[in-house]
C-alpha atoms as a PDB file:
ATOM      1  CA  UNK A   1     -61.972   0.719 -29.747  1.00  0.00           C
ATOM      2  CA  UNK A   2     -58.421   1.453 -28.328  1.00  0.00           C
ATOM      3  CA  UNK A   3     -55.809   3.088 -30.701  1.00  0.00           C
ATOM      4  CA  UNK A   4     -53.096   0.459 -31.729  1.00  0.00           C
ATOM      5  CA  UNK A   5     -49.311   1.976 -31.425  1.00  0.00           C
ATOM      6  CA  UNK A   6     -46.488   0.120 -32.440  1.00  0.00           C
ATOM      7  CA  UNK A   7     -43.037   0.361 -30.873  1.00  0.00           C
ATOM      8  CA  UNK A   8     -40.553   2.381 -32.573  1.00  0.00           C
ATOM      9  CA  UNK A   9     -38.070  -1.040 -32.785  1.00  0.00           C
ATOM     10  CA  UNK A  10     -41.537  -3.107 -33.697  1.00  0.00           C
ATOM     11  CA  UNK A  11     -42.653  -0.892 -36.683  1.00  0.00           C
ATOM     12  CA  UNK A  12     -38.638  -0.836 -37.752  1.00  0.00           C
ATOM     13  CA  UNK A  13     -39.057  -4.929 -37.794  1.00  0.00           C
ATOM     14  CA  UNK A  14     -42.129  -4.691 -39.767  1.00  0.00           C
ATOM     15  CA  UNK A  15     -40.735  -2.213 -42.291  1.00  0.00           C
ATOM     16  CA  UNK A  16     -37.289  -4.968 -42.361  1.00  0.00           C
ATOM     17  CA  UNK A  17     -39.884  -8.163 -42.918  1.00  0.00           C
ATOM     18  CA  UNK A  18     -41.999  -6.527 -45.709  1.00  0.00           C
ATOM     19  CA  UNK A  19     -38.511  -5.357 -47.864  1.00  0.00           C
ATOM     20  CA  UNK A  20     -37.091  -8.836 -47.310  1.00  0.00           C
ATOM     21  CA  UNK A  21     -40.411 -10.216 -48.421  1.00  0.00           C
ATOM     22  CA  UNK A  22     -40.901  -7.907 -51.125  1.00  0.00           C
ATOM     23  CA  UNK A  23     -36.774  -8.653 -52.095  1.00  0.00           C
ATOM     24  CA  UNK A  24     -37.969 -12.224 -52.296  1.00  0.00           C
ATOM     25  CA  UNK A  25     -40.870 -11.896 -54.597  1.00  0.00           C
ATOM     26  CA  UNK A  26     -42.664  -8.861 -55.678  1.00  0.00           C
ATOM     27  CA  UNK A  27     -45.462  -7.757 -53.818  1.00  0.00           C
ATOM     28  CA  UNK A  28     -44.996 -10.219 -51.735  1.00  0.00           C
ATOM     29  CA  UNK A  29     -43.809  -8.090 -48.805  1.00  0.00           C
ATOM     30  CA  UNK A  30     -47.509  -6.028 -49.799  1.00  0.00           C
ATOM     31  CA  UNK A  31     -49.144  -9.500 -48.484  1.00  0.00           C
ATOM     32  CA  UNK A  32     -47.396  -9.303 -45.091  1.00  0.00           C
ATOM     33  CA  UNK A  33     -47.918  -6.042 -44.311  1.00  0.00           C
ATOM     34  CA  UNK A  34     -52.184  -7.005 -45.507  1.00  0.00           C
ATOM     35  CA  UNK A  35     -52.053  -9.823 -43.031  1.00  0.00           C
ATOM     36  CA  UNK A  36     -50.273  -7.840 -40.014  1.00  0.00           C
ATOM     37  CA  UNK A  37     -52.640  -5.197 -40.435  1.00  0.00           C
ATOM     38  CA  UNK A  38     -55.665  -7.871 -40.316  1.00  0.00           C
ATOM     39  CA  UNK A  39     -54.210  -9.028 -37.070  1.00  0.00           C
ATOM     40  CA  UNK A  40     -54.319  -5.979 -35.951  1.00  0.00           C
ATOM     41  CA  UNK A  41     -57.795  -5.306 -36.506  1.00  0.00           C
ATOM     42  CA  UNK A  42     -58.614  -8.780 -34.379  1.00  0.00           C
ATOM     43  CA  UNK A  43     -56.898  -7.530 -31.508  1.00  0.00           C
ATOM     44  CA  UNK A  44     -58.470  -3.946 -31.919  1.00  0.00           C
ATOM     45  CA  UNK A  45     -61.710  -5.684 -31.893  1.00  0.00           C
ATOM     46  CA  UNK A  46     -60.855  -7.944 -28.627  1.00  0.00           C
ATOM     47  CA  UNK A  47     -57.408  -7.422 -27.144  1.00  0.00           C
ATOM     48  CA  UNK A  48     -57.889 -10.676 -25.017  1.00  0.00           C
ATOM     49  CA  UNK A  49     -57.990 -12.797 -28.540  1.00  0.00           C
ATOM     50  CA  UNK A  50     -54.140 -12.920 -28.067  1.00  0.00           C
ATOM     51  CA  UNK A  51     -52.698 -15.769 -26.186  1.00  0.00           C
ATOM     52  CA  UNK A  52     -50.833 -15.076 -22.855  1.00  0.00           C
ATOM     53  CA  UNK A  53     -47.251 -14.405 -22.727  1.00  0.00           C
ATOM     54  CA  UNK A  54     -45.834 -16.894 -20.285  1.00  0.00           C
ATOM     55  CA  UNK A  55     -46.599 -15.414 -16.777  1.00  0.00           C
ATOM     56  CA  UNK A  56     -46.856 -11.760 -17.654  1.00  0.00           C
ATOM     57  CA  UNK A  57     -49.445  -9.305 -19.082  1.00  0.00           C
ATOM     58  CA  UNK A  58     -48.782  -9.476 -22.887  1.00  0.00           C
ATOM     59  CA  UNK A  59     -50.180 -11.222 -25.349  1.00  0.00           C
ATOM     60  CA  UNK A  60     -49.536 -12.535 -28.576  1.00  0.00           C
ATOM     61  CA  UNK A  61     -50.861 -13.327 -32.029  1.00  0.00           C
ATOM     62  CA  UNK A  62     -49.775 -15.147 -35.106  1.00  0.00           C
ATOM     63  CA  UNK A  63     -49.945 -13.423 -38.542  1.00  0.00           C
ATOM     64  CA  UNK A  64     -51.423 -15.616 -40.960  1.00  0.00           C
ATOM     65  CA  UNK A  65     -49.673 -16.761 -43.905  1.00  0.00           C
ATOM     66  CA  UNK A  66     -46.173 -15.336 -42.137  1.00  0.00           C
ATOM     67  CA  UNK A  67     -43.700 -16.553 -39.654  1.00  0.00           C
ATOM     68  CA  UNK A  68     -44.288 -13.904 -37.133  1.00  0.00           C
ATOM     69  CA  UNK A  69     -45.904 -13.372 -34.323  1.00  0.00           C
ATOM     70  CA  UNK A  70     -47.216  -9.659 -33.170  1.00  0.00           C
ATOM     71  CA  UNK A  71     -46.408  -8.989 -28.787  1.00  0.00           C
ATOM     72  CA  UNK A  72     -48.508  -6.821 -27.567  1.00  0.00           C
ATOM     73  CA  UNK A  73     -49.963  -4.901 -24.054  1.00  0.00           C
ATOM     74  CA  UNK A  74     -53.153  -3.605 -23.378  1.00  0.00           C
ATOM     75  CA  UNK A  75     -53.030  -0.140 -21.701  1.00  0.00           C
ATOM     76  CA  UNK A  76     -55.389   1.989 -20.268  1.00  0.00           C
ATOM     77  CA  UNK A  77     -55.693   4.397 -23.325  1.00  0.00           C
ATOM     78  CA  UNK A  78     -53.998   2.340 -26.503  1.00  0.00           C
ATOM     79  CA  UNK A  79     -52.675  -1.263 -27.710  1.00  0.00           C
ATOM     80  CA  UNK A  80     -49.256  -1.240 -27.657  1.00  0.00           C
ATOM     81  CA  UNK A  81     -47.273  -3.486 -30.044  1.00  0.00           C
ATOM     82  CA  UNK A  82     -43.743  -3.988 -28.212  1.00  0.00           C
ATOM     83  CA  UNK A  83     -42.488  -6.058 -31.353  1.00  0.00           C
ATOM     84  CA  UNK A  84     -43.568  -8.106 -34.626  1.00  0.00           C
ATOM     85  CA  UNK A  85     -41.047 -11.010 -34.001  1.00  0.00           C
ATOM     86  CA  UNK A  86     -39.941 -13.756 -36.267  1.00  0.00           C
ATOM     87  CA  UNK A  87     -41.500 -16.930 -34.630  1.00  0.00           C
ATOM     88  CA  UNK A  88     -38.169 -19.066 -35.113  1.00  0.00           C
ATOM     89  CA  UNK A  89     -35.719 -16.255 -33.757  1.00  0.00           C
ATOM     90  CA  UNK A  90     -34.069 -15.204 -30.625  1.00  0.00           C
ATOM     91  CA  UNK A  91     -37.483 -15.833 -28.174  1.00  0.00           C
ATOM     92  CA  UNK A  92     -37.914 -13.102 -26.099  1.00  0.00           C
ATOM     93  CA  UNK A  93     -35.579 -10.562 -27.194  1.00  0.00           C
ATOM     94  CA  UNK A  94     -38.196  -7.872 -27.120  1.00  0.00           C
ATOM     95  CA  UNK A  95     -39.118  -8.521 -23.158  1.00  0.00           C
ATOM     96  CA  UNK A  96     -37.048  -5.556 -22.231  1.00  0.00           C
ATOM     97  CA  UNK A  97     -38.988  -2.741 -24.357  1.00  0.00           C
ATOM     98  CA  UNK A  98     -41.671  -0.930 -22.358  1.00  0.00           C
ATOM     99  CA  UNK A  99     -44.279   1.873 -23.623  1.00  0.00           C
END
């Protein structure tokens, strides 16, 4: 199985989703980090599980229970997570980021 790295800017929007959620209800940031962290044991197990990003070579998954969506690229050597992305906000802001 391929090492999963997340982007420097994705693992920033992770940290900012679980303290909102965990601002919101106790704990309940916990749950989204759980689920994220499920989803990224699918695509560790088969990268291709992800649906395909428009015409390019990422993927993309939906965390259960959560609003967000987890962008990712299959390299050689790793996964790489470009961005865990609220599914309602600014589409595509994360297209620019590279490994």
């Amino acid at each position: 199985m391929k090492t999963v790295v997340f982007d420097r800017e994705a693992k920033a929007e992770l940290d900012d989703a679980i303290g909102w959620y965990n601002d919101k209800q106790e704990e309940l940031g916990l749950d989204l980090q759980d689920e994220v962290e499920a989803a990224v044991a699918k695509i560790k197990r088969d990268p291709g599980i992800g649906a395909r990003y428009r015409n390019t070579d990422f993927r993309f998954l939906r965390v259960k229970r959560f609003p967000y969506l987890l962008y990712y690229l299959e390299l050689e050597n790793a996964i790489w997570v470009a961005a865990v992305a609220h599914e309602r906000r600014k589409p595509g802001y994360w297209r620019k980021r590279s490994p």
